[in-house]
C-alpha atoms as a PDB file:
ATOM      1  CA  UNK A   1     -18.280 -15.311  12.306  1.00  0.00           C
ATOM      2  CA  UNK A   2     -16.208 -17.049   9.688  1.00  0.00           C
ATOM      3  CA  UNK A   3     -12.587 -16.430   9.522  1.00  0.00           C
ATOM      4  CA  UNK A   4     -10.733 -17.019   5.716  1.00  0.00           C
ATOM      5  CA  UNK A   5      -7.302 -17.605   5.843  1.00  0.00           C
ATOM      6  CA  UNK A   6      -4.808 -18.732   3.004  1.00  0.00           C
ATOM      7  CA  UNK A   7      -4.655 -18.818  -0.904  1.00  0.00           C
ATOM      8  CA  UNK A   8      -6.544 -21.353  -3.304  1.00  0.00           C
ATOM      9  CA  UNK A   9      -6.330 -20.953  -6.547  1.00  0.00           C
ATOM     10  CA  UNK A  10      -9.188 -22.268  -8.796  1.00  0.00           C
ATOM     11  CA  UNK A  11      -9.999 -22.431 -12.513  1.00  0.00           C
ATOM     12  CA  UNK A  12     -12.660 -20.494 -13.795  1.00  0.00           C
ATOM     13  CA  UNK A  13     -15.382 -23.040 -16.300  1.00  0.00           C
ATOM     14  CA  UNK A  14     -16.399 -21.319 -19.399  1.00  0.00           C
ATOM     15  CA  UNK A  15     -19.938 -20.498 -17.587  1.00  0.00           C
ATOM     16  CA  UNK A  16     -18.239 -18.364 -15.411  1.00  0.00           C
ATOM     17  CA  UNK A  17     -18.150 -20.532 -12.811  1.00  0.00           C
ATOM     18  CA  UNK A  18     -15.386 -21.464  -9.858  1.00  0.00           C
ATOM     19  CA  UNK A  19     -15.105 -23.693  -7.151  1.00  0.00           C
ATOM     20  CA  UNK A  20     -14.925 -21.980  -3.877  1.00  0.00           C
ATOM     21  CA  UNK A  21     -12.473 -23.410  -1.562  1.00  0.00           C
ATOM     22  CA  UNK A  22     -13.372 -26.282   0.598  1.00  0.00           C
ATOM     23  CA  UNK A  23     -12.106 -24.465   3.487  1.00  0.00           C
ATOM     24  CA  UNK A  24     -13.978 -21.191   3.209  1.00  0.00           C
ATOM     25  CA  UNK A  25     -17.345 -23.284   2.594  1.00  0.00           C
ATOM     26  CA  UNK A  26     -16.750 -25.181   5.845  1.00  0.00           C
ATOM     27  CA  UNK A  27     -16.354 -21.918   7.428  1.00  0.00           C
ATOM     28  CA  UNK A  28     -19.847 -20.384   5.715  1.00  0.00           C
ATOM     29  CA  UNK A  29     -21.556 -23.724   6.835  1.00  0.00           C
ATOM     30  CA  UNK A  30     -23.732 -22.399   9.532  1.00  0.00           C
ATOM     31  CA  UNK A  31     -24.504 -19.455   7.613  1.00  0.00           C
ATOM     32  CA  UNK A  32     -28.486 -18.866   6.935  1.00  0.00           C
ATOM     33  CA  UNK A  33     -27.259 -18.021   3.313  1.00  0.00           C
ATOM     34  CA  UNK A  34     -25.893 -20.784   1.522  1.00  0.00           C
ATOM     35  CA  UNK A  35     -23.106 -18.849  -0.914  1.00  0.00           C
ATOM     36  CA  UNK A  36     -20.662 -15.864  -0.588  1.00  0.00           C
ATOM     37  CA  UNK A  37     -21.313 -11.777  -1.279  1.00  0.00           C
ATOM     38  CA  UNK A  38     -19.005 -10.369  -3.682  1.00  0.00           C
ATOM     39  CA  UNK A  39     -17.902  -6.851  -4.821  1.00  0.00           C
ATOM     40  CA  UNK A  40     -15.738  -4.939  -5.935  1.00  0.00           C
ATOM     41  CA  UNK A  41     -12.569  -3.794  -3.899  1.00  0.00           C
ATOM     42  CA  UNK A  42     -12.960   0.086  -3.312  1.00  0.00           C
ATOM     43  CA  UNK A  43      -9.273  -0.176  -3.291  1.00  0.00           C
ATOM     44  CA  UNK A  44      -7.955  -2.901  -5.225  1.00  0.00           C
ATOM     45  CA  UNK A  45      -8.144  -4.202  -9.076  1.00  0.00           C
ATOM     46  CA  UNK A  46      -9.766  -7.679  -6.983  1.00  0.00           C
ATOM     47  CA  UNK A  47     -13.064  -8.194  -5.556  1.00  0.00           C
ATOM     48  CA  UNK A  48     -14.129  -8.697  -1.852  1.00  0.00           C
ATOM     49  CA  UNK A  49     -16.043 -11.441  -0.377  1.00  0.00           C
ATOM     50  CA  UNK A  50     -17.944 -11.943   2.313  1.00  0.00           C
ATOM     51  CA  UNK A  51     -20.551 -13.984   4.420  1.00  0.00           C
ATOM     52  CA  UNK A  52     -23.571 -12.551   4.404  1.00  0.00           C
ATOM     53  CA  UNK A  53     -23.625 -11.760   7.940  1.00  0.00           C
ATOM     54  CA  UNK A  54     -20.617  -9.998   7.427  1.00  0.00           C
ATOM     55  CA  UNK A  55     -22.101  -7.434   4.939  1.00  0.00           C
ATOM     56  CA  UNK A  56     -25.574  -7.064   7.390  1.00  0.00           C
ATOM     57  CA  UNK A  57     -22.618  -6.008   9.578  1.00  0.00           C
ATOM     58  CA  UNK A  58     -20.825  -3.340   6.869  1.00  0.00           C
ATOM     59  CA  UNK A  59     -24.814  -2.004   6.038  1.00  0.00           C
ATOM     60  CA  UNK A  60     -24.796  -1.802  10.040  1.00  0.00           C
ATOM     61  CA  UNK A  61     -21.780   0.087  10.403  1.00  0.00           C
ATOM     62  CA  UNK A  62     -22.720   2.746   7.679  1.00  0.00           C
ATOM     63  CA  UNK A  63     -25.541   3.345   9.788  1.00  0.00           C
ATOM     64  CA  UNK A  64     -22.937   4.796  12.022  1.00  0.00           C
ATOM     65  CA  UNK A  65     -22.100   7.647   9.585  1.00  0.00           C
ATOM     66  CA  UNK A  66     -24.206  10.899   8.920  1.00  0.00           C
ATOM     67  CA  UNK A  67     -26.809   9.980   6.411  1.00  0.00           C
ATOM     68  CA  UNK A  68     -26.626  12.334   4.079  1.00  0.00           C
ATOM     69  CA  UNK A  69     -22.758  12.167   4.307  1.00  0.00           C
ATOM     70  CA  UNK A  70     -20.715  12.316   1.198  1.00  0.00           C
ATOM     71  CA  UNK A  71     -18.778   8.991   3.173  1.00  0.00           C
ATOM     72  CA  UNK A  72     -21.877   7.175   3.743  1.00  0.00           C
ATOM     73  CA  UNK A  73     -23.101   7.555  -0.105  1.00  0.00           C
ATOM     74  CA  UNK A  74     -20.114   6.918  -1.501  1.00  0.00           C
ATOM     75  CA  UNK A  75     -19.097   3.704   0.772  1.00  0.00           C
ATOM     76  CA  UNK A  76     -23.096   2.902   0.104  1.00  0.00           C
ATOM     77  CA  UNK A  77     -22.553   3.285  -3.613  1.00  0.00           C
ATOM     78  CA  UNK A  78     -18.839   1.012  -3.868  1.00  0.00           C
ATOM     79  CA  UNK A  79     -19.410  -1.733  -1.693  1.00  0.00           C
ATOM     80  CA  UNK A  80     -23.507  -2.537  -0.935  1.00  0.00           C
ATOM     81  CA  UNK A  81     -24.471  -0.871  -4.178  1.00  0.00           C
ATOM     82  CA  UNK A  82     -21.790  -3.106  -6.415  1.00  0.00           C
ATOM     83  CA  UNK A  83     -22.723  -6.571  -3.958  1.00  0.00           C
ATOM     84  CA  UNK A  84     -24.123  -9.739  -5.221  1.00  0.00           C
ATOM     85  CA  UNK A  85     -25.500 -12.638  -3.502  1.00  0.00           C
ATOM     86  CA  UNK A  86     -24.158 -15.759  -5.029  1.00  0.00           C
ATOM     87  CA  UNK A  87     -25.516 -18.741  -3.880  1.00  0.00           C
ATOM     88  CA  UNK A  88     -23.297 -22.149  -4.020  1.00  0.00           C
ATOM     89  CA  UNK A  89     -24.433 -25.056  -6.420  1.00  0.00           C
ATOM     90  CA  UNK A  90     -24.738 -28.212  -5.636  1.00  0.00           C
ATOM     91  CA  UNK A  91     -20.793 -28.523  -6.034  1.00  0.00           C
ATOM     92  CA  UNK A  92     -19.721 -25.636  -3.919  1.00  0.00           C
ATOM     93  CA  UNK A  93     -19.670 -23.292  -7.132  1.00  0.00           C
ATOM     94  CA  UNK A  94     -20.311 -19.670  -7.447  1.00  0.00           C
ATOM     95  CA  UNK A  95     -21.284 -17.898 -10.962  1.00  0.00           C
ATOM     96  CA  UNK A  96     -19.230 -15.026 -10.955  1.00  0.00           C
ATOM     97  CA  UNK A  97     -20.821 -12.120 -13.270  1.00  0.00           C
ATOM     98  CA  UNK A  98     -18.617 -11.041 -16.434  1.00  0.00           C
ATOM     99  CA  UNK A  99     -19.044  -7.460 -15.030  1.00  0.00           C
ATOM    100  CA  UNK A 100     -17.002  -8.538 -11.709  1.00  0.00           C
ATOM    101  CA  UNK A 101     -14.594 -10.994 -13.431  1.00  0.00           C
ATOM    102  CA  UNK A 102     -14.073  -7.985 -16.316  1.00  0.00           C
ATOM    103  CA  UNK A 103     -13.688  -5.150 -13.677  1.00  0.00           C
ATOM    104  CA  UNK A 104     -11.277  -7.265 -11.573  1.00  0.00           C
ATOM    105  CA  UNK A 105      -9.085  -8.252 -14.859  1.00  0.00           C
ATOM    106  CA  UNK A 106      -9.702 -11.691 -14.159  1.00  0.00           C
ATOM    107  CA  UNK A 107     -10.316 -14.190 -17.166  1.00  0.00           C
ATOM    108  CA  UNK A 108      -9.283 -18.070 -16.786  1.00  0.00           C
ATOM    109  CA  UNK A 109      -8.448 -18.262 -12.989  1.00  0.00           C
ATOM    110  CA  UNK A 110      -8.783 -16.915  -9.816  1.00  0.00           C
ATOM    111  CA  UNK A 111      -6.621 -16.700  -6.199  1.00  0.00           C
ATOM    112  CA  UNK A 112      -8.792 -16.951  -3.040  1.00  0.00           C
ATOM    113  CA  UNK A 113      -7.118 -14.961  -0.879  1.00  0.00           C
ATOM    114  CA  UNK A 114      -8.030 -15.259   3.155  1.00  0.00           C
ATOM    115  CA  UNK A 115      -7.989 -12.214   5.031  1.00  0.00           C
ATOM    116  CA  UNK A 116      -9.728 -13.166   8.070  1.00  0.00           C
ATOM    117  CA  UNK A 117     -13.285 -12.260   7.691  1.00  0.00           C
ATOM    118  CA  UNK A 118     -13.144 -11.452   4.671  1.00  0.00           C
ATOM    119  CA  UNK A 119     -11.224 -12.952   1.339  1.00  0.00           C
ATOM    120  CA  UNK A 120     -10.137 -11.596  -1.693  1.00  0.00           C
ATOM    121  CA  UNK A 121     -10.669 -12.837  -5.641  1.00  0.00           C
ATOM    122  CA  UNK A 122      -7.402 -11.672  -7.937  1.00  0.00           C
ATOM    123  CA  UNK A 123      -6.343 -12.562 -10.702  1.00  0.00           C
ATOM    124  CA  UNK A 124      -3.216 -14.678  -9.512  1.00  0.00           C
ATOM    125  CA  UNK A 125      -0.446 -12.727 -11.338  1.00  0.00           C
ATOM    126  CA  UNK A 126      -1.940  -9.451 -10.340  1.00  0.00           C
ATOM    127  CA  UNK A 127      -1.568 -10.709  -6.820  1.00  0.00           C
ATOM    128  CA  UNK A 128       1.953 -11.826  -6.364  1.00  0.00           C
ATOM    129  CA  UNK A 129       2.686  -7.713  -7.314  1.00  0.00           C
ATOM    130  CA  UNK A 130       0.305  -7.142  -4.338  1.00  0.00           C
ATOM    131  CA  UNK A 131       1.889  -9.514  -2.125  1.00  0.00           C
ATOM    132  CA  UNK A 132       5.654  -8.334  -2.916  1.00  0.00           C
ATOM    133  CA  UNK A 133       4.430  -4.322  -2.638  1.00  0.00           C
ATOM    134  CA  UNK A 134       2.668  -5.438   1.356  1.00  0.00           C
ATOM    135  CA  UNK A 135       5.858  -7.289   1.770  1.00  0.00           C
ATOM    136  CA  UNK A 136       8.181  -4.255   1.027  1.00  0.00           C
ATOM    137  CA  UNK A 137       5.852  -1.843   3.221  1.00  0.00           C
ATOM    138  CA  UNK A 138       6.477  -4.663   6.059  1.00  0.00           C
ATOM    139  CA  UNK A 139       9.730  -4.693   5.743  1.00  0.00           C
ATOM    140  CA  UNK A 140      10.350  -1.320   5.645  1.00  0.00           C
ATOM    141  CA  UNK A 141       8.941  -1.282   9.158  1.00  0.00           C
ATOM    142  CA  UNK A 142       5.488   1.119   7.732  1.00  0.00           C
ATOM    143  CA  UNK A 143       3.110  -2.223   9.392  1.00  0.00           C
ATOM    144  CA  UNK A 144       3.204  -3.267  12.790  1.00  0.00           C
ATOM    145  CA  UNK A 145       0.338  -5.253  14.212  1.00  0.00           C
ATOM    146  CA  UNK A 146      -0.606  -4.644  17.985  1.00  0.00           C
ATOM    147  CA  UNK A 147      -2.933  -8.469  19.246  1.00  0.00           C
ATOM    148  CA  UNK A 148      -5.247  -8.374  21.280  1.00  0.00           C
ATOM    149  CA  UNK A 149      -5.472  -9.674  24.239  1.00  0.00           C
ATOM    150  CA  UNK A 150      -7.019 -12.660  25.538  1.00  0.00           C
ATOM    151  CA  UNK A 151      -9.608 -12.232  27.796  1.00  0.00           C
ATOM    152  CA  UNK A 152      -9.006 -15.843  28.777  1.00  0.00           C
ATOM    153  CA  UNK A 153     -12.946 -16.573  28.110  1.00  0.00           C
ATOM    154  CA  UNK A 154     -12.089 -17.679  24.174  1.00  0.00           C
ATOM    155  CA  UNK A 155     -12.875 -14.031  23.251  1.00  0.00           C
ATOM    156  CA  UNK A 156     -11.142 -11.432  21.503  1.00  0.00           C
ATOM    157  CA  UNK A 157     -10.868  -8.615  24.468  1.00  0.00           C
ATOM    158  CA  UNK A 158      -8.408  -6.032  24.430  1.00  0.00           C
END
């Protein structure tokens, strides 16, 4: 599965198109679907993107849940419900909807922000308050992060 990692900003064409990093395309290469999923963040003012294996595996996981669950509607309803499919162009573009761009207060540009197998789209000044605000909690000693072991077979084991 493809792993994102680090920031790219990118300028957004009056189409409503952006470039989508080099390195996250080389990471979606071997993907059946040739683009990126997008939605809004349930928690954020960003959106979330994703390989589309990655949502098959989110629409998976909800499985998991009661179906008639309150949780399993409303994570139904704010992340597969909001996602789009968009496919690259022929330049490694995306069209990003004015609905997406407008509820993630982004106009002109855009951050690509890693975050393993996922990324993040912000605006890039509303994302240096998010940065410095995850920064403080680290500090503050509220995140730790326990790794996993090495299985010593190249996978992820605990």
């Amino acid at each position: 599965m493809a792993v994102f990692i680090g920031q790219h900003e990118n300028k957004i064409d009056r189409k409503g198109r952006v470039s989508v990093p080099s390195k996250f395309r080389a990471q979606l290469a071997e993907e059946t679907f040739q683009g990126v999923v997008v939605y809004p963040s349930p928690k954020f003012t960003a959106l979330e993107g994703c390989s589309f294996k990655r949502i098959e595996q989110v629409a998976a996981s909800l499985d998991d849940l009661d179906m008639l669950s309150d949780n399993a509607d409303d994570l139904a309803a704010t992340i597969l419900a909001e996602a789009r499919e968009l496919p690259f162009d022929s330049e490694g573009r995306i069209m990003l909807p004015k609905e997406l761009l407008d509820e993630a207060g982004i106009d002109s540009a855009v951050l690509f922000v890693g975050q393993g197998k996922t990324f993040q789209i912000w605006a890039p000044e509303a994302y240096k308050r998010r940065k410095e605000e995850a920064r403080e909690r680290i500090r503050s000693g509220e995140v730790t992060l326990k790794l996993r072991r090495d299985n010593g077979a190249g996978g992820d084991g605990a």
